[in-house]
C-alpha atoms as a PDB file:
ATOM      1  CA  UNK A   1       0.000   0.000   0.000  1.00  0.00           C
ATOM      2  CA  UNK A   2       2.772   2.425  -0.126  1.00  0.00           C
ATOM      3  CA  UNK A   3       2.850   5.485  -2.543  1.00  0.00           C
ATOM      4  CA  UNK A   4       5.597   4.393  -4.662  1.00  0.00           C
ATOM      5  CA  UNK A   5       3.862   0.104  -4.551  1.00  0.00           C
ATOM      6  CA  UNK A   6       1.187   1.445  -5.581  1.00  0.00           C
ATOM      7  CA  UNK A   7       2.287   4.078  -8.194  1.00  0.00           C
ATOM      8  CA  UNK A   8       4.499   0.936 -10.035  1.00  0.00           C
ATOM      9  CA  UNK A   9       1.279  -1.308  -9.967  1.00  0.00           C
ATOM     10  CA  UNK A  10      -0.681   1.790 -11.744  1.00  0.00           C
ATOM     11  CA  UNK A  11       2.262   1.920 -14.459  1.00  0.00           C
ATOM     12  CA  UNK A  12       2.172  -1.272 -15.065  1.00  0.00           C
ATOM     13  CA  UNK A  13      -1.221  -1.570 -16.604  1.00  0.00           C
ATOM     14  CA  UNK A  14      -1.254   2.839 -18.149  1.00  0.00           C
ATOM     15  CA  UNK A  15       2.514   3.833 -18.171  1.00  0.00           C
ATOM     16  CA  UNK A  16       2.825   7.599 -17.750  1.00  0.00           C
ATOM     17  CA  UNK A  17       4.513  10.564 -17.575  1.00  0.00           C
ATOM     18  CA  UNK A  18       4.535  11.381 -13.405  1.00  0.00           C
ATOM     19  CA  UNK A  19       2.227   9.808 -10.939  1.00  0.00           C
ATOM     20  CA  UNK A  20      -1.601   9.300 -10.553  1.00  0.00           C
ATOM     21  CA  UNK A  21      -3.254  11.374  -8.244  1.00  0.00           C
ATOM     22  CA  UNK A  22      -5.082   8.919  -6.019  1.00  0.00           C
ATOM     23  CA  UNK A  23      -7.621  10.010  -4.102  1.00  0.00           C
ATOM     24  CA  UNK A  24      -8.705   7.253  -2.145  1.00  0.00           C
ATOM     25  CA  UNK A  25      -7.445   3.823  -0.911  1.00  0.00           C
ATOM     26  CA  UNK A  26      -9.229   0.784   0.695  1.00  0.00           C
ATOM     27  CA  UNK A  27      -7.343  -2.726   1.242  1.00  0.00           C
ATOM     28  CA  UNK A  28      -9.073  -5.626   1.217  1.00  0.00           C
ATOM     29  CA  UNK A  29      -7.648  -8.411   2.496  1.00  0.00           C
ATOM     30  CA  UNK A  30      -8.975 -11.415   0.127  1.00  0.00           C
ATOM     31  CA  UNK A  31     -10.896 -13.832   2.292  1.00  0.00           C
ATOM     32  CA  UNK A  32     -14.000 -16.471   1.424  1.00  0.00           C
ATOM     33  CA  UNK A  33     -16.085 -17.871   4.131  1.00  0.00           C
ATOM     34  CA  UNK A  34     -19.328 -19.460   4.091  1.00  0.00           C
ATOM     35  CA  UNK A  35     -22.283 -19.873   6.269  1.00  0.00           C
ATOM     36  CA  UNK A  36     -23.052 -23.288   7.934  1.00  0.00           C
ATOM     37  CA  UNK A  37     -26.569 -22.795   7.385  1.00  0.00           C
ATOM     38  CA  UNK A  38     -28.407 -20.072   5.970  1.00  0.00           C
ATOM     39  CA  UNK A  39     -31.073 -20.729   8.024  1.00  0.00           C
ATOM     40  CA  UNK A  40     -31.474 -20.412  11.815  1.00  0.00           C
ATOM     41  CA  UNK A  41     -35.150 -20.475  12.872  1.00  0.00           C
ATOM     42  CA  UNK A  42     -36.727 -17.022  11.254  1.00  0.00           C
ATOM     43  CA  UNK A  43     -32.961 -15.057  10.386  1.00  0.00           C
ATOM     44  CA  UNK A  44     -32.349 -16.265   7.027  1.00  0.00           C
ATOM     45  CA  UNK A  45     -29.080 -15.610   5.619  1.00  0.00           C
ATOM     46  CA  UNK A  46     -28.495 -14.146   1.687  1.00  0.00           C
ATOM     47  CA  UNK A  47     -25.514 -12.569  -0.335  1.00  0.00           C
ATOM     48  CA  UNK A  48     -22.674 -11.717   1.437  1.00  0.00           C
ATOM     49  CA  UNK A  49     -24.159 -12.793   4.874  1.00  0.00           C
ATOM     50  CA  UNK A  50     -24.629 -15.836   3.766  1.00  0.00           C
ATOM     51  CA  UNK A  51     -21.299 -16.121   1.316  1.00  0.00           C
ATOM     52  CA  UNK A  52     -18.227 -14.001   1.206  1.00  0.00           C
ATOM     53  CA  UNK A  53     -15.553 -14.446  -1.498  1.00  0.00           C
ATOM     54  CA  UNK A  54     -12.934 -12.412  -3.765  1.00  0.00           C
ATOM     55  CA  UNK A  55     -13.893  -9.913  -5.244  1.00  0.00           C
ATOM     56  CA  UNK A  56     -13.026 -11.171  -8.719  1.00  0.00           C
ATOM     57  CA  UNK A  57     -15.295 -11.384 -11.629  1.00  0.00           C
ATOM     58  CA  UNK A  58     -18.626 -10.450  -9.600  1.00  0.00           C
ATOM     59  CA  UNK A  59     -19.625 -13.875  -7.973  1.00  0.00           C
ATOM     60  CA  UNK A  60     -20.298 -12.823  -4.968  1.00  0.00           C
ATOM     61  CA  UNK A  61     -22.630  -9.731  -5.740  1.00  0.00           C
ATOM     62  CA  UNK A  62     -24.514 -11.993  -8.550  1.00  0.00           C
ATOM     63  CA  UNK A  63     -24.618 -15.148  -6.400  1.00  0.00           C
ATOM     64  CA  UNK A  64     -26.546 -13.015  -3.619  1.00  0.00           C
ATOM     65  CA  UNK A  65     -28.782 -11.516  -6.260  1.00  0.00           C
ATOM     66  CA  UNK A  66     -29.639 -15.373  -7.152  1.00  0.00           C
ATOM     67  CA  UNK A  67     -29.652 -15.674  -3.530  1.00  0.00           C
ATOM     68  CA  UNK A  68     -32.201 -12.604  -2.977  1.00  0.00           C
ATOM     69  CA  UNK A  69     -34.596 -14.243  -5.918  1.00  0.00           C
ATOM     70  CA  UNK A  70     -34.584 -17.525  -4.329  1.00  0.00           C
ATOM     71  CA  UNK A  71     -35.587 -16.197  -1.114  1.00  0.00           C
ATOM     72  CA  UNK A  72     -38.276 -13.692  -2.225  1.00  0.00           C
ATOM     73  CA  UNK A  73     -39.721 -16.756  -3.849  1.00  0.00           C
ATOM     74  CA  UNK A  74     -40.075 -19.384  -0.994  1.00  0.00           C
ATOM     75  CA  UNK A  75     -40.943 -15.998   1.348  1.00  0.00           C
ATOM     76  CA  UNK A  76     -43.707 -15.454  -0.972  1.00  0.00           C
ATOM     77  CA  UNK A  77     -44.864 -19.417  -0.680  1.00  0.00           C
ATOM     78  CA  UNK A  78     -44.514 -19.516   2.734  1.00  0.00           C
ATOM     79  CA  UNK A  79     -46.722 -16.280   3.281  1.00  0.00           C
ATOM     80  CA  UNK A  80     -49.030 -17.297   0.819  1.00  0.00           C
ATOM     81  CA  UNK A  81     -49.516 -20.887   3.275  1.00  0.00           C
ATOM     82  CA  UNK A  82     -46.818 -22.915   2.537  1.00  0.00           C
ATOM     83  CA  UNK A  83     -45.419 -24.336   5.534  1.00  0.00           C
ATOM     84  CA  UNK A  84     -42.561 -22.976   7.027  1.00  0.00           C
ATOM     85  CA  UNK A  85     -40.111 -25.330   6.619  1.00  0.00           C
ATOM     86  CA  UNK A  86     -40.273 -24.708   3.451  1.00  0.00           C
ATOM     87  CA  UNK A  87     -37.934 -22.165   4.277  1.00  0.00           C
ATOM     88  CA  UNK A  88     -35.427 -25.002   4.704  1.00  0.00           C
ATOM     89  CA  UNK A  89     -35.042 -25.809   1.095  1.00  0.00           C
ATOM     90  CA  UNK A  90     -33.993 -22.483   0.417  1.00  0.00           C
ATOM     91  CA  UNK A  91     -31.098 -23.527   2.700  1.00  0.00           C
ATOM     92  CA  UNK A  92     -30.536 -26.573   0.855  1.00  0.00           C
ATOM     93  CA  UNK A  93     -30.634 -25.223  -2.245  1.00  0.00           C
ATOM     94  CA  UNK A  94     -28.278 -22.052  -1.789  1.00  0.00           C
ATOM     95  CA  UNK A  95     -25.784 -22.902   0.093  1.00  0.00           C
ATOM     96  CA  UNK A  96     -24.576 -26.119  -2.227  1.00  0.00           C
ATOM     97  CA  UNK A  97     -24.126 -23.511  -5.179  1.00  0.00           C
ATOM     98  CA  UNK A  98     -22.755 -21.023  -3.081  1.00  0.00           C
ATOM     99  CA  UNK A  99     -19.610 -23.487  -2.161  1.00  0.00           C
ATOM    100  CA  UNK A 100     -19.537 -25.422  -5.103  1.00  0.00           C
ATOM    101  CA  UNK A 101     -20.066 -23.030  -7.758  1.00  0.00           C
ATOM    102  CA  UNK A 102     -19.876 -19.616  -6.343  1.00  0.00           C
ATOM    103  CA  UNK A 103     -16.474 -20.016  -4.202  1.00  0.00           C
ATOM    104  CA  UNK A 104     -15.492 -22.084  -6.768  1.00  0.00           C
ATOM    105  CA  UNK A 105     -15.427 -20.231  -9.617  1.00  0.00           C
ATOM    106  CA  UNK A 106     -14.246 -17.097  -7.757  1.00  0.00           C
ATOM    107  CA  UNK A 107     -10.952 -19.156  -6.882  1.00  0.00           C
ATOM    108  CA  UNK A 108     -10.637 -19.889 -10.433  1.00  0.00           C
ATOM    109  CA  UNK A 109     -10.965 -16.346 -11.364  1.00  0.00           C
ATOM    110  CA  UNK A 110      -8.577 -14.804  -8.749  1.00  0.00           C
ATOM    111  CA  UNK A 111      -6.054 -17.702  -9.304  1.00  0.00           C
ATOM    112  CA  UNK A 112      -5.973 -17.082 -13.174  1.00  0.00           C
ATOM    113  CA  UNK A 113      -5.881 -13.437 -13.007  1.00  0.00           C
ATOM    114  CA  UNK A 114      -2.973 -13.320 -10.381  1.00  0.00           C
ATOM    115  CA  UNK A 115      -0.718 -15.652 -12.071  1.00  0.00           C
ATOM    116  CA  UNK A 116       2.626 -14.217 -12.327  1.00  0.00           C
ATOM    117  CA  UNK A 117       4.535 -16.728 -14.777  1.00  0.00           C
ATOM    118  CA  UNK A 118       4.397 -16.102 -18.198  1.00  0.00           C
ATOM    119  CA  UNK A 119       4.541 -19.630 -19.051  1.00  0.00           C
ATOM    120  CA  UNK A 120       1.117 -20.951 -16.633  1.00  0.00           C
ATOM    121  CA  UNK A 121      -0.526 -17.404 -18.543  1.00  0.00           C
ATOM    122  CA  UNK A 122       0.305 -18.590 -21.715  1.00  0.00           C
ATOM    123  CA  UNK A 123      -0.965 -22.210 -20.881  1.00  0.00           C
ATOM    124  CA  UNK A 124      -4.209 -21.019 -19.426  1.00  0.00           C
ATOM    125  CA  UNK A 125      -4.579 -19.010 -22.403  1.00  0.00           C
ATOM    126  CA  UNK A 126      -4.290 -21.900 -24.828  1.00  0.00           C
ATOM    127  CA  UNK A 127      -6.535 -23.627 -22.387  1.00  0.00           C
ATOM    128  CA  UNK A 128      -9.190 -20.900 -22.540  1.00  0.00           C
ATOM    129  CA  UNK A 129      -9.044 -20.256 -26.680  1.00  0.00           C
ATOM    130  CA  UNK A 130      -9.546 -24.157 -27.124  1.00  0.00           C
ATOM    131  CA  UNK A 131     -12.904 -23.830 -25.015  1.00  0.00           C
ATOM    132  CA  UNK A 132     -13.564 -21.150 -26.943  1.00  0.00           C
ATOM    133  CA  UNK A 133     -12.983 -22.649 -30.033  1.00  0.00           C
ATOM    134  CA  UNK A 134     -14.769 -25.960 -29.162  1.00  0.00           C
ATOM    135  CA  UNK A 135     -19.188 -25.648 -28.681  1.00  0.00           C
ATOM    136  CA  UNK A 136     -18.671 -28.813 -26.951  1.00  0.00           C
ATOM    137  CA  UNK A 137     -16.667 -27.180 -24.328  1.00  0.00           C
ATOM    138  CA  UNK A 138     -18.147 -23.521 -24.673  1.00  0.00           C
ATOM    139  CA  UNK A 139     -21.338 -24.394 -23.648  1.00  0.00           C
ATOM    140  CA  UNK A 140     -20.756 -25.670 -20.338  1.00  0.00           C
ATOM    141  CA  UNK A 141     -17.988 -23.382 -19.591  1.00  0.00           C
ATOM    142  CA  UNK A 142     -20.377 -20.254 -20.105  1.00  0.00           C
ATOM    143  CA  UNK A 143     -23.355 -22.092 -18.333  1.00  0.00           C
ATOM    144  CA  UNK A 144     -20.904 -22.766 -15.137  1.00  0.00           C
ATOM    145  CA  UNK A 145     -19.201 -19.246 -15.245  1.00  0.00           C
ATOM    146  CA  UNK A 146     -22.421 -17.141 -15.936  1.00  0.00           C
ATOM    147  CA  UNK A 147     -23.911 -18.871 -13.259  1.00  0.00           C
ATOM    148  CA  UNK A 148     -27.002 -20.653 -14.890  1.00  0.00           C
ATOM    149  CA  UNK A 149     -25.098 -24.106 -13.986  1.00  0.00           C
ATOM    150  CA  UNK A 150     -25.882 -23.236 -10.154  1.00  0.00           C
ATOM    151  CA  UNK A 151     -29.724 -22.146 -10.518  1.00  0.00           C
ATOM    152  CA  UNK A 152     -30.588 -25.340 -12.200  1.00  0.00           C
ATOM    153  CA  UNK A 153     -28.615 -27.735  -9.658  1.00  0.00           C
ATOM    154  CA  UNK A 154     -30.396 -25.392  -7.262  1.00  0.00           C
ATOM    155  CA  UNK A 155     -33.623 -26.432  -8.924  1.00  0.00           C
ATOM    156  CA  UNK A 156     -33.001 -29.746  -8.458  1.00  0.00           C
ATOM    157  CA  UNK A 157     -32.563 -29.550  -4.393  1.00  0.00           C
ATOM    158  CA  UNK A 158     -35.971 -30.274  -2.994  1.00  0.00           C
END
């Protein structure tokens, strides 16, 4: 976090003449955690009270808007008469994708992104343009990392 850390960090992605004038500065120290149970009698647990995780490629903020969804719905069956423990499934359901797909995919996202040798970039890279390249592969790589993989095994979780 010092002035001149920072500064060469900043030059190496925009090289310029002089420094940036930063006006702010917040560290976050990466750390994932995750709920035992998102459920504990009527406190039910979404987003990042239910699931924290890096910061990386949006998983967390999207996972708790899939999280926010899923409750609104089963709130909306329970106060329309369903019975409460229906509230349960919403446990079951959520908290599987959050550590499976969620955490998951956030590792794989920090991990790729902080990789420092150029020969693991370049092999990730090859890795990456053959999914592309391949609808075999493409499909279920953009279904895992745009999170529609986790709402349907979600839907699966009774």
């Amino acid at each position: 976090m010092s002035e001149a850390s920072v500064q060469a960090q900043l030059n190496d992605i925009v090289s310029i003449d002089g420094t940036f004038d930063i006006v702010d500065r917040r560290p976050y120290r990466i750390h994932q955690r995750i709920a035992r149970d998102y459920r504990s009698g009527r406190v039910l647990l979404a987003g990042d009270a239910a699931h924290l995780n890096n910061l990386t490629g949006g998983m967390g903020m999207n996972g708790g808007i899939h999280d926010a969804f899923s409750l609104a719905a089963t709130l909306t069956s329970v106060w329309q008469g369903a019975d409460p423990t229906t509230l349960d499934r919403y446990a079951r359901q959520r908290r599987p994708v959050a550590e499976q797909q969620i955490i998951a995919q956030s590792d794989e996202n920090r991990r790729r992104m902080t990789e420092s040798d150029p020969a693991k970039q370049r092999k990730e890279l090859v890795r990456l343009q053959q999914i592309a390249a391949d609808p075999a592969k493409a499909k279920p790589f953009l279904l895992r990392t745009s999170m529609i993989t986790g709402l349907r095994q979600a839907a699966e979780i009774n």
